[in-house]
PDB file of N, CA and C in Angstrom:
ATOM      1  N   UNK A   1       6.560  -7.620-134.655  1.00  0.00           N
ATOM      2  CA  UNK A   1       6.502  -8.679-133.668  1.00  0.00           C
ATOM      3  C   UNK A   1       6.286 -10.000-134.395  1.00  0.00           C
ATOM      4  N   UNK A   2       7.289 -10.716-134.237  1.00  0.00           N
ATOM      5  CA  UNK A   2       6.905 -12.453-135.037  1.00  0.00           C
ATOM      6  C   UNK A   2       6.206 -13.233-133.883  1.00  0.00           C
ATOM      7  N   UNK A   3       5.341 -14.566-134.878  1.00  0.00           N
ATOM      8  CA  UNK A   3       4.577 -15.086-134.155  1.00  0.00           C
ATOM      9  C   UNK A   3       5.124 -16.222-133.713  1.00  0.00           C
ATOM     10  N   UNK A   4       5.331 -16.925-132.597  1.00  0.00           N
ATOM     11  CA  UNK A   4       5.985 -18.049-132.227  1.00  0.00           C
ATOM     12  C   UNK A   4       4.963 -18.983-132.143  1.00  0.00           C
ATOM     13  N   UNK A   5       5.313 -20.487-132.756  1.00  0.00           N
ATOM     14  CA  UNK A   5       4.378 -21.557-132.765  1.00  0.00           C
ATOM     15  C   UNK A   5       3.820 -22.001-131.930  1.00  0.00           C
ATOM     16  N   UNK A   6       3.062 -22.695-131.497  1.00  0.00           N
ATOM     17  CA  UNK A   6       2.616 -23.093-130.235  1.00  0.00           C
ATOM     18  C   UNK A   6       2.653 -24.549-130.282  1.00  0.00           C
ATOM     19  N   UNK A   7       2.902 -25.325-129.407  1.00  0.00           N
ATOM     20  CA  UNK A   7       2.870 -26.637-129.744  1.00  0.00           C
ATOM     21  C   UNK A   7       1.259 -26.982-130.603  1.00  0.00           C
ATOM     22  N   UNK A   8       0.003 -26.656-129.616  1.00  0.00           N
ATOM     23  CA  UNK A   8      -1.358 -27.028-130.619  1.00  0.00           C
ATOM     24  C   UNK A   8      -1.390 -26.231-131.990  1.00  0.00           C
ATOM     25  N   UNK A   9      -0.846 -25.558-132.051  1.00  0.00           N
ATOM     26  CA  UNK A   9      -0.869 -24.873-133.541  1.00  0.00           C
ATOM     27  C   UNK A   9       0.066 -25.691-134.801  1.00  0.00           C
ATOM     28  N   UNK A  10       1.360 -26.444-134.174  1.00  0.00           N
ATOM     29  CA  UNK A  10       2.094 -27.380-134.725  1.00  0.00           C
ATOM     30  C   UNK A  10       1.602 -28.377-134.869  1.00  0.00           C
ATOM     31  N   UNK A  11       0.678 -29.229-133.983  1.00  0.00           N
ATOM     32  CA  UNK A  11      -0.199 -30.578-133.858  1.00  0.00           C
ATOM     33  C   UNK A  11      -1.363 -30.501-134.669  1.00  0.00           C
ATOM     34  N   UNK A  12      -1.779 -29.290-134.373  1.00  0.00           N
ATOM     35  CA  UNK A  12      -3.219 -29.346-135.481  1.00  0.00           C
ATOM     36  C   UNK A  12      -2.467 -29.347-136.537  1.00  0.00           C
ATOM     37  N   UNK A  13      -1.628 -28.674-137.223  1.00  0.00           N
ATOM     38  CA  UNK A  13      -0.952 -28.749-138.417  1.00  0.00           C
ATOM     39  C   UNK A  13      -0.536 -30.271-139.085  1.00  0.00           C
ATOM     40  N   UNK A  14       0.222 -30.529-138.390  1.00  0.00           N
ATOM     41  CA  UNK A  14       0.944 -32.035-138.268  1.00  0.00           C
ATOM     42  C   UNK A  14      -0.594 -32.656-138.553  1.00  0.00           C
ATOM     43  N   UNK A  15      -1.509 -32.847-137.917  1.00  0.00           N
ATOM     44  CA  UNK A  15      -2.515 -33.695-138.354  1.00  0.00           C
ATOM     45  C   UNK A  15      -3.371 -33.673-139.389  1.00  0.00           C
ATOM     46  N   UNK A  16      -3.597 -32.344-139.605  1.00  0.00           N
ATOM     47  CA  UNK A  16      -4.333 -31.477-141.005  1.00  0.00           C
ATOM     48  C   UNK A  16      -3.648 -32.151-141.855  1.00  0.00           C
ATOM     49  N   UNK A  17      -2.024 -32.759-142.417  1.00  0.00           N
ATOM     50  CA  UNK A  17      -1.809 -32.892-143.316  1.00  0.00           C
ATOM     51  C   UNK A  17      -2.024 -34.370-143.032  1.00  0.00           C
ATOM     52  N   UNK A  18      -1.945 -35.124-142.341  1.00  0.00           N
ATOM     53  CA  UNK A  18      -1.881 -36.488-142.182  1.00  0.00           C
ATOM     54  C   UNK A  18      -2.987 -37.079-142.950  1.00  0.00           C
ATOM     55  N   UNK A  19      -4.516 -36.005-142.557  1.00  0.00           N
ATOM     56  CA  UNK A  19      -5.563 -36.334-142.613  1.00  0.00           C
ATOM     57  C   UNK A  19      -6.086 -35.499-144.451  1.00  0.00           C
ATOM     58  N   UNK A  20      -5.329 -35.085-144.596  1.00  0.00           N
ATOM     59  CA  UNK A  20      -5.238 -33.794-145.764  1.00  0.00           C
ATOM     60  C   UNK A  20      -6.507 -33.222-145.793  1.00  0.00           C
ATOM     61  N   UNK A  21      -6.585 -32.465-144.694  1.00  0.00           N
ATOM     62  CA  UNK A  21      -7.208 -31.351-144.306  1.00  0.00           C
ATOM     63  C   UNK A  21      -7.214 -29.860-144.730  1.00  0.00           C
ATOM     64  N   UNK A  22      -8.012 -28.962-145.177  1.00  0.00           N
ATOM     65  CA  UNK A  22      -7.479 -27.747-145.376  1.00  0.00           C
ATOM     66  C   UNK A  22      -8.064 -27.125-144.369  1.00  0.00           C
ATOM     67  N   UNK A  23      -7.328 -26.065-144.428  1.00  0.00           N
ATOM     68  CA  UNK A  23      -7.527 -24.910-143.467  1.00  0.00           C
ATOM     69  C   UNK A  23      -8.942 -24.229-143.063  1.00  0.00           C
ATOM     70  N   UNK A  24      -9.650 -24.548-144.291  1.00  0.00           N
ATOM     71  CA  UNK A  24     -11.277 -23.968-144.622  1.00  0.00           C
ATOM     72  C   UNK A  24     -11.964 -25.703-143.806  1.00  0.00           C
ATOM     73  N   UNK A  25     -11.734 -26.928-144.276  1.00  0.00           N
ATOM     74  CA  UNK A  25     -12.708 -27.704-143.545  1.00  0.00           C
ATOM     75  C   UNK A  25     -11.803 -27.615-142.041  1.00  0.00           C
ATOM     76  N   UNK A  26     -10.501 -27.293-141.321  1.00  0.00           N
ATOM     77  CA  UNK A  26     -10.434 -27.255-139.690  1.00  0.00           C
ATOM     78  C   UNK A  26     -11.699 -25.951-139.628  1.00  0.00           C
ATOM     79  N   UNK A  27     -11.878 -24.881-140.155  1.00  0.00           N
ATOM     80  CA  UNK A  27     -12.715 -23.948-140.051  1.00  0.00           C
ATOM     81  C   UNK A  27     -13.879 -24.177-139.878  1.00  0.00           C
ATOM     82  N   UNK A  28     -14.297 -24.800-140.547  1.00  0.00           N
ATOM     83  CA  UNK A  28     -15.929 -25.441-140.805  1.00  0.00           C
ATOM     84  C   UNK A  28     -16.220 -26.364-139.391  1.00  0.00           C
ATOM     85  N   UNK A  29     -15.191 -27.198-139.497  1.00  0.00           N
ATOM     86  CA  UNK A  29     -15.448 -28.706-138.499  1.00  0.00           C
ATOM     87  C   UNK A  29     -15.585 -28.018-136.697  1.00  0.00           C
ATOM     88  N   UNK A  30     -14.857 -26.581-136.592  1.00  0.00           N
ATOM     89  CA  UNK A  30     -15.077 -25.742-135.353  1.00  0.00           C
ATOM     90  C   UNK A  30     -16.070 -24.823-135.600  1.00  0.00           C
ATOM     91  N   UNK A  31     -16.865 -24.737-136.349  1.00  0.00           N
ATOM     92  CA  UNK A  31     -17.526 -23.440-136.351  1.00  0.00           C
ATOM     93  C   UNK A  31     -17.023 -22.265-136.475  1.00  0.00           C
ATOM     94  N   UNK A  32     -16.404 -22.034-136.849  1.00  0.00           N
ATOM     95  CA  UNK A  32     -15.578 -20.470-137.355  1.00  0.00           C
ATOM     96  C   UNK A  32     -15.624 -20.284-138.629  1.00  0.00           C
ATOM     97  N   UNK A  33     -15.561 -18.934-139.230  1.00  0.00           N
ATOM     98  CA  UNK A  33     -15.451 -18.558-140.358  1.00  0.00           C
ATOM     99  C   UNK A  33     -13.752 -18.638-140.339  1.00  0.00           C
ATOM    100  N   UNK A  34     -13.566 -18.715-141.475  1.00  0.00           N
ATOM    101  CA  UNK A  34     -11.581 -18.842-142.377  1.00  0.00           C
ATOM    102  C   UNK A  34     -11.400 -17.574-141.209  1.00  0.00           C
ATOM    103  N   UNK A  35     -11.378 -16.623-140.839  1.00  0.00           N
ATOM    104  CA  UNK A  35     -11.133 -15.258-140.553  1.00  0.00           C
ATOM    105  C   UNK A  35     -10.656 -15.693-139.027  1.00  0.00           C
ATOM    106  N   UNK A  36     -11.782 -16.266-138.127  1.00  0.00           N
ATOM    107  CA  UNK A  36     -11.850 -16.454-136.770  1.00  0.00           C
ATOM    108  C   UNK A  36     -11.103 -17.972-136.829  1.00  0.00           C
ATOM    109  N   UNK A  37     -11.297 -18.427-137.695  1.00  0.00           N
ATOM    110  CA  UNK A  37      -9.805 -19.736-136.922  1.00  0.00           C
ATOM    111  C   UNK A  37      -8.790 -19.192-137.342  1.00  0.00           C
ATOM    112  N   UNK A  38      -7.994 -18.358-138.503  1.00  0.00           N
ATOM    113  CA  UNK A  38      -6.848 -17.957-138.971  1.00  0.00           C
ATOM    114  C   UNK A  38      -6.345 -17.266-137.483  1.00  0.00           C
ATOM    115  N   UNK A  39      -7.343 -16.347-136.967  1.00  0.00           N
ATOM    116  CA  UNK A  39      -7.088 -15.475-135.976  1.00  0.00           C
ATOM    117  C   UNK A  39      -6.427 -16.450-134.294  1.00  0.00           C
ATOM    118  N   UNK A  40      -7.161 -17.723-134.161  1.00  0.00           N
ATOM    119  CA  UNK A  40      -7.202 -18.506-133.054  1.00  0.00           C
ATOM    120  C   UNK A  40      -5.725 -19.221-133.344  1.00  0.00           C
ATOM    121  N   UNK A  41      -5.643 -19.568-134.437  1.00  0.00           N
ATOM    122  CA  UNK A  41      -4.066 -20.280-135.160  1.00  0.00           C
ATOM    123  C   UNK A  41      -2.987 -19.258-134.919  1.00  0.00           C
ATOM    124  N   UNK A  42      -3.448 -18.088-135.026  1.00  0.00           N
ATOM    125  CA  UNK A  42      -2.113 -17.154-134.820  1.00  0.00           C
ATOM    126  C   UNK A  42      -1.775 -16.785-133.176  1.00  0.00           C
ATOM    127  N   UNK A  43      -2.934 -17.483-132.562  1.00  0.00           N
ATOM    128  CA  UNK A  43      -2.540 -17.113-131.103  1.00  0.00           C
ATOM    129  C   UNK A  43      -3.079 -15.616-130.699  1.00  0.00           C
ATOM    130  N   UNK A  44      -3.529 -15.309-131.787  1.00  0.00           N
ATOM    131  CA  UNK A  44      -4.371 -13.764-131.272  1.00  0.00           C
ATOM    132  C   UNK A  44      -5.904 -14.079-130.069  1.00  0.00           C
ATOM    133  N   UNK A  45      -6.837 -15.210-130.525  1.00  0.00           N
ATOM    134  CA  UNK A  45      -7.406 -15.245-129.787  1.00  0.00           C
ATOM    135  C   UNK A  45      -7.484 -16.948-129.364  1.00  0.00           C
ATOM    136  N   UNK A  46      -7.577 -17.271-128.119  1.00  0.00           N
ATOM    137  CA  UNK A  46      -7.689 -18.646-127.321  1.00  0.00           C
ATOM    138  C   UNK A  46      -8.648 -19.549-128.305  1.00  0.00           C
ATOM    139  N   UNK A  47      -8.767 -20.407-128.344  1.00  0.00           N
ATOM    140  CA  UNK A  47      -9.498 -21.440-128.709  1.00  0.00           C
ATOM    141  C   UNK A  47     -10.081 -22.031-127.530  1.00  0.00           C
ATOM    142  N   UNK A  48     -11.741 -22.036-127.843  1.00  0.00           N
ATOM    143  CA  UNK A  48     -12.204 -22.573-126.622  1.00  0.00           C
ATOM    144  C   UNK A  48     -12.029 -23.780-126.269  1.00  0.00           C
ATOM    145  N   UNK A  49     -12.253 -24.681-125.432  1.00  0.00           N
ATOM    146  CA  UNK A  49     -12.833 -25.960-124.892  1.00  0.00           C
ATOM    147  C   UNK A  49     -13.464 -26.554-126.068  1.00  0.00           C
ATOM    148  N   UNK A  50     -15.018 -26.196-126.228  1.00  0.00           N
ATOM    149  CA  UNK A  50     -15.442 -26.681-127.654  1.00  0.00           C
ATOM    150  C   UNK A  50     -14.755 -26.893-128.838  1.00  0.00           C
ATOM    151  N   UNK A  51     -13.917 -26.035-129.348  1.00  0.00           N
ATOM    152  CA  UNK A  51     -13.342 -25.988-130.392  1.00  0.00           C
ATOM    153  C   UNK A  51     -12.360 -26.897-130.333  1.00  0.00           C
ATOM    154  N   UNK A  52     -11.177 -26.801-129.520  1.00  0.00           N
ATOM    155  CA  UNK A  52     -10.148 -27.741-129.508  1.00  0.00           C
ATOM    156  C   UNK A  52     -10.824 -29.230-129.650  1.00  0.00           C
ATOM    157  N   UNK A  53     -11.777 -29.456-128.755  1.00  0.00           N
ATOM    158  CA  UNK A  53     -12.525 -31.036-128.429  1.00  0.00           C
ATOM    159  C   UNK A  53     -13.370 -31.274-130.035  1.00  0.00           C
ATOM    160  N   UNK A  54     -13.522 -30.257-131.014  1.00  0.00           N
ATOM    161  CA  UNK A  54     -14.300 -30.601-131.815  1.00  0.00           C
ATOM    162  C   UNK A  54     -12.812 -31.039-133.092  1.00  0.00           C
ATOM    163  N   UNK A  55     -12.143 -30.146-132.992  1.00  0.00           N
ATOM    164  CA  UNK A  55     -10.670 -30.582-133.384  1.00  0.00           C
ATOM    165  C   UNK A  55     -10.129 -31.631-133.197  1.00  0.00           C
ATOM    166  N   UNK A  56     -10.488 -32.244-132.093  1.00  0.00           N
ATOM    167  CA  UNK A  56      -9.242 -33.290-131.693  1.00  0.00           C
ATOM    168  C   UNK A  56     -10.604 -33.952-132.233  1.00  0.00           C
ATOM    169  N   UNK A  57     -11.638 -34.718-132.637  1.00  0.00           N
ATOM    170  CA  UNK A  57     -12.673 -35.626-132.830  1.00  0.00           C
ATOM    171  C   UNK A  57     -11.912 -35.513-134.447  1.00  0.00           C
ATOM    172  N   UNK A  58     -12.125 -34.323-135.009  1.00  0.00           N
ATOM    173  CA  UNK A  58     -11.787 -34.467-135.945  1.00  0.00           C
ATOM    174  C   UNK A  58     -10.578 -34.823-136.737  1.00  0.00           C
ATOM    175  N   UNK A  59      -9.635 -34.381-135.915  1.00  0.00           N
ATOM    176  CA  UNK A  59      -8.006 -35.572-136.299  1.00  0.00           C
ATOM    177  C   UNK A  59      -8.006 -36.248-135.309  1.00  0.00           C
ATOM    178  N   UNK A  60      -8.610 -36.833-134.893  1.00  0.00           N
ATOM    179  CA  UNK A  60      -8.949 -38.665-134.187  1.00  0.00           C
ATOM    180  C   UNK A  60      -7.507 -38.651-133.573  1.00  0.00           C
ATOM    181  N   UNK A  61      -7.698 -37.452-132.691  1.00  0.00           N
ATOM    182  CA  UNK A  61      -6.432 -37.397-131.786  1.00  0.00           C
ATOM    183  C   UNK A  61      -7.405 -36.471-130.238  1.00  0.00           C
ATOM    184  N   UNK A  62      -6.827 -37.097-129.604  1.00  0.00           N
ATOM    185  CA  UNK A  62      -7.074 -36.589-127.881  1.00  0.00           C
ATOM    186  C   UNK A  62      -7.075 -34.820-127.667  1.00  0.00           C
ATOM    187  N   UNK A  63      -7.543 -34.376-127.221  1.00  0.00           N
ATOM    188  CA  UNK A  63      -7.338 -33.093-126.334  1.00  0.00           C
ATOM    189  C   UNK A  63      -6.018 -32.723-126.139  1.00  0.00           C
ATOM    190  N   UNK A  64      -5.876 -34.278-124.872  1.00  0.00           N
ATOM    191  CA  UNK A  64      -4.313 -33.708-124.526  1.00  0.00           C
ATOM    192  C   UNK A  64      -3.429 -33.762-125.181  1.00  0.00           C
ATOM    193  N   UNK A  65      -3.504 -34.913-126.150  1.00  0.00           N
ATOM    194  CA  UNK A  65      -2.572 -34.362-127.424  1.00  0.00           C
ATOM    195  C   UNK A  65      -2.277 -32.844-127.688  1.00  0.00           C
ATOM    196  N   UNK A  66      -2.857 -32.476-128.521  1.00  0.00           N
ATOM    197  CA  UNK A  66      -3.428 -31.617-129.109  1.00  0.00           C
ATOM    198  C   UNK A  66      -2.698 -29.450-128.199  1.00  0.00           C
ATOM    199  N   UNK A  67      -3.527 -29.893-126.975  1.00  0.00           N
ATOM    200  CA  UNK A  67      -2.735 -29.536-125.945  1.00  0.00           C
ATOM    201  C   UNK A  67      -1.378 -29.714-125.408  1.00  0.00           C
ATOM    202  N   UNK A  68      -0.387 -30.406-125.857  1.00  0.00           N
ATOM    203  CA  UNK A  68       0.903 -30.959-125.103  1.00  0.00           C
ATOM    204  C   UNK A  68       0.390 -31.481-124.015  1.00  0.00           C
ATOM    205  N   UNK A  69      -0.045 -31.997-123.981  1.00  0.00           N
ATOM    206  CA  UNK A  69      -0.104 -32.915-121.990  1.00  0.00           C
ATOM    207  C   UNK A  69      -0.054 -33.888-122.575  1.00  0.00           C
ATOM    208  N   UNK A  70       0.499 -35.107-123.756  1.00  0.00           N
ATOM    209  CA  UNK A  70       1.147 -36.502-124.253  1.00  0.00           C
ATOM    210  C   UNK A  70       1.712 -36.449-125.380  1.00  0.00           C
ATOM    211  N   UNK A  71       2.561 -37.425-125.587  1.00  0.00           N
ATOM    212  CA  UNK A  71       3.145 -37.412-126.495  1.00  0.00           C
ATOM    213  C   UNK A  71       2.288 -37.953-127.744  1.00  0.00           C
ATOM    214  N   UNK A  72       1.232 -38.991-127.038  1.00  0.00           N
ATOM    215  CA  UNK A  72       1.164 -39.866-128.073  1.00  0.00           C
ATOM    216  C   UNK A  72      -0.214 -39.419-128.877  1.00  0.00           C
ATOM    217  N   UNK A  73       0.229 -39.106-130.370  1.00  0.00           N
ATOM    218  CA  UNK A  73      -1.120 -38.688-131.221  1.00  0.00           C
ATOM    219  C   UNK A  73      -2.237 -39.515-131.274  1.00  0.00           C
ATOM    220  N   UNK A  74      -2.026 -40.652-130.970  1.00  0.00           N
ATOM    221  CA  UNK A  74      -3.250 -42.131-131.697  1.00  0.00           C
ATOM    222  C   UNK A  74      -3.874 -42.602-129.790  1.00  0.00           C
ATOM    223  N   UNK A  75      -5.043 -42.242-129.922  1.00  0.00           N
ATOM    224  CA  UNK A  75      -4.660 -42.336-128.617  1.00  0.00           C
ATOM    225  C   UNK A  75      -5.780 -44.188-128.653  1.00  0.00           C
ATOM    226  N   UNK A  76      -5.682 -45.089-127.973  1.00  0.00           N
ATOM    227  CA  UNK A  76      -6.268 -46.190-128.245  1.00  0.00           C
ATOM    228  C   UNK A  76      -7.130 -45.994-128.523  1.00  0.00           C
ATOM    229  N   UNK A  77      -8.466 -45.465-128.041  1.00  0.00           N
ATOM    230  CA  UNK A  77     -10.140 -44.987-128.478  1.00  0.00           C
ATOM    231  C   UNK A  77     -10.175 -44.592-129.845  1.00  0.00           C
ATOM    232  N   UNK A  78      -9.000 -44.056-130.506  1.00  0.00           N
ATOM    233  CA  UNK A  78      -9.621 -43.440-131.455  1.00  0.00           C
ATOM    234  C   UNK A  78      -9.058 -43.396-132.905  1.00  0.00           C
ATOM    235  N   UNK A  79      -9.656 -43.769-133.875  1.00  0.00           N
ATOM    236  CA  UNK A  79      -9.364 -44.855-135.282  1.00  0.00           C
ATOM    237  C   UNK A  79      -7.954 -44.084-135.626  1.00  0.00           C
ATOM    238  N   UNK A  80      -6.423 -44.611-136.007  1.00  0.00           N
ATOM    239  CA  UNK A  80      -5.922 -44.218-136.375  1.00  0.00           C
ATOM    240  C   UNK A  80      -6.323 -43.740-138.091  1.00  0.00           C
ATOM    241  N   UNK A  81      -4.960 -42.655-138.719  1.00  0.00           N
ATOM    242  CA  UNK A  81      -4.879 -42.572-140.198  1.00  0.00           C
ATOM    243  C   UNK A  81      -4.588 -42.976-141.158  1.00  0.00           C
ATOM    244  N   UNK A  82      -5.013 -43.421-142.018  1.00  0.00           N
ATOM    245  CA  UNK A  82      -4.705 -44.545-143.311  1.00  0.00           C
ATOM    246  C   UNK A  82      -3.558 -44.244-143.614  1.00  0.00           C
ATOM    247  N   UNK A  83      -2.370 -45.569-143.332  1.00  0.00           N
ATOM    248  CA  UNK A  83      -0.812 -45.441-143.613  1.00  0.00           C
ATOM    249  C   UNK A  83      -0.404 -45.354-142.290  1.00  0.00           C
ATOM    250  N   UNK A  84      -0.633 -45.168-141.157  1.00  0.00           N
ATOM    251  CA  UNK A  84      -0.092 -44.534-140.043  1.00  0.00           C
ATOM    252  C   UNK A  84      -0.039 -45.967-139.079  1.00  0.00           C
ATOM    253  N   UNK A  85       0.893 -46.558-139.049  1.00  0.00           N
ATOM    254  CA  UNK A  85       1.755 -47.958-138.549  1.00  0.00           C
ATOM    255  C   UNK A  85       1.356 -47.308-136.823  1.00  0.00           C
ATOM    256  N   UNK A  86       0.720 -48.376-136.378  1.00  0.00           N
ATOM    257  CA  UNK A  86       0.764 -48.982-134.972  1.00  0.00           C
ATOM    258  C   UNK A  86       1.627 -48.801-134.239  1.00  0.00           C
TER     259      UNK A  86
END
């Protein structure tokens, strides 16, 4: 069975590198061990409320981003990424 992307699994990605993030500090910054976010990234288990909201603080991107409910990553409230044009 292959795993199909999810849009928040593409967005957290997309921002992890913006922000050059690894996989171990998105882990840390939600409270999960490497094991239990690898698992939440693959779509095996949901990502809570907390987690996503502690995610999106941390790539200084919205919820609904993050979620597909906007397009737009930078949302005014919140500091864009060094290099990342207005």
């Amino acid at each position: 069975m292959s795993h199909k992307t999810t849009v928040t699994e593409e967005r957290i990605d997309d921002l992890a590198r913006v922000h050059r993030l690894s996989r171990n500090q998105l882990a840390d910054a939600t409270g999960l061990t490497a094991r239990e976010y690898a698992d939440r990234k693959a779509g095996l288990i949901p990502f809570t409320a907390g987690e996503i909201d502690r995610l999106a603080r941390l790539l200084r991107t919205s919820v609904d981003y993050l979620m597909g409910r906007t397009l737009d990553p930078w949302p005014v409230d919140a500091p864009q990424a060094e290099g990342v044009a207005s």
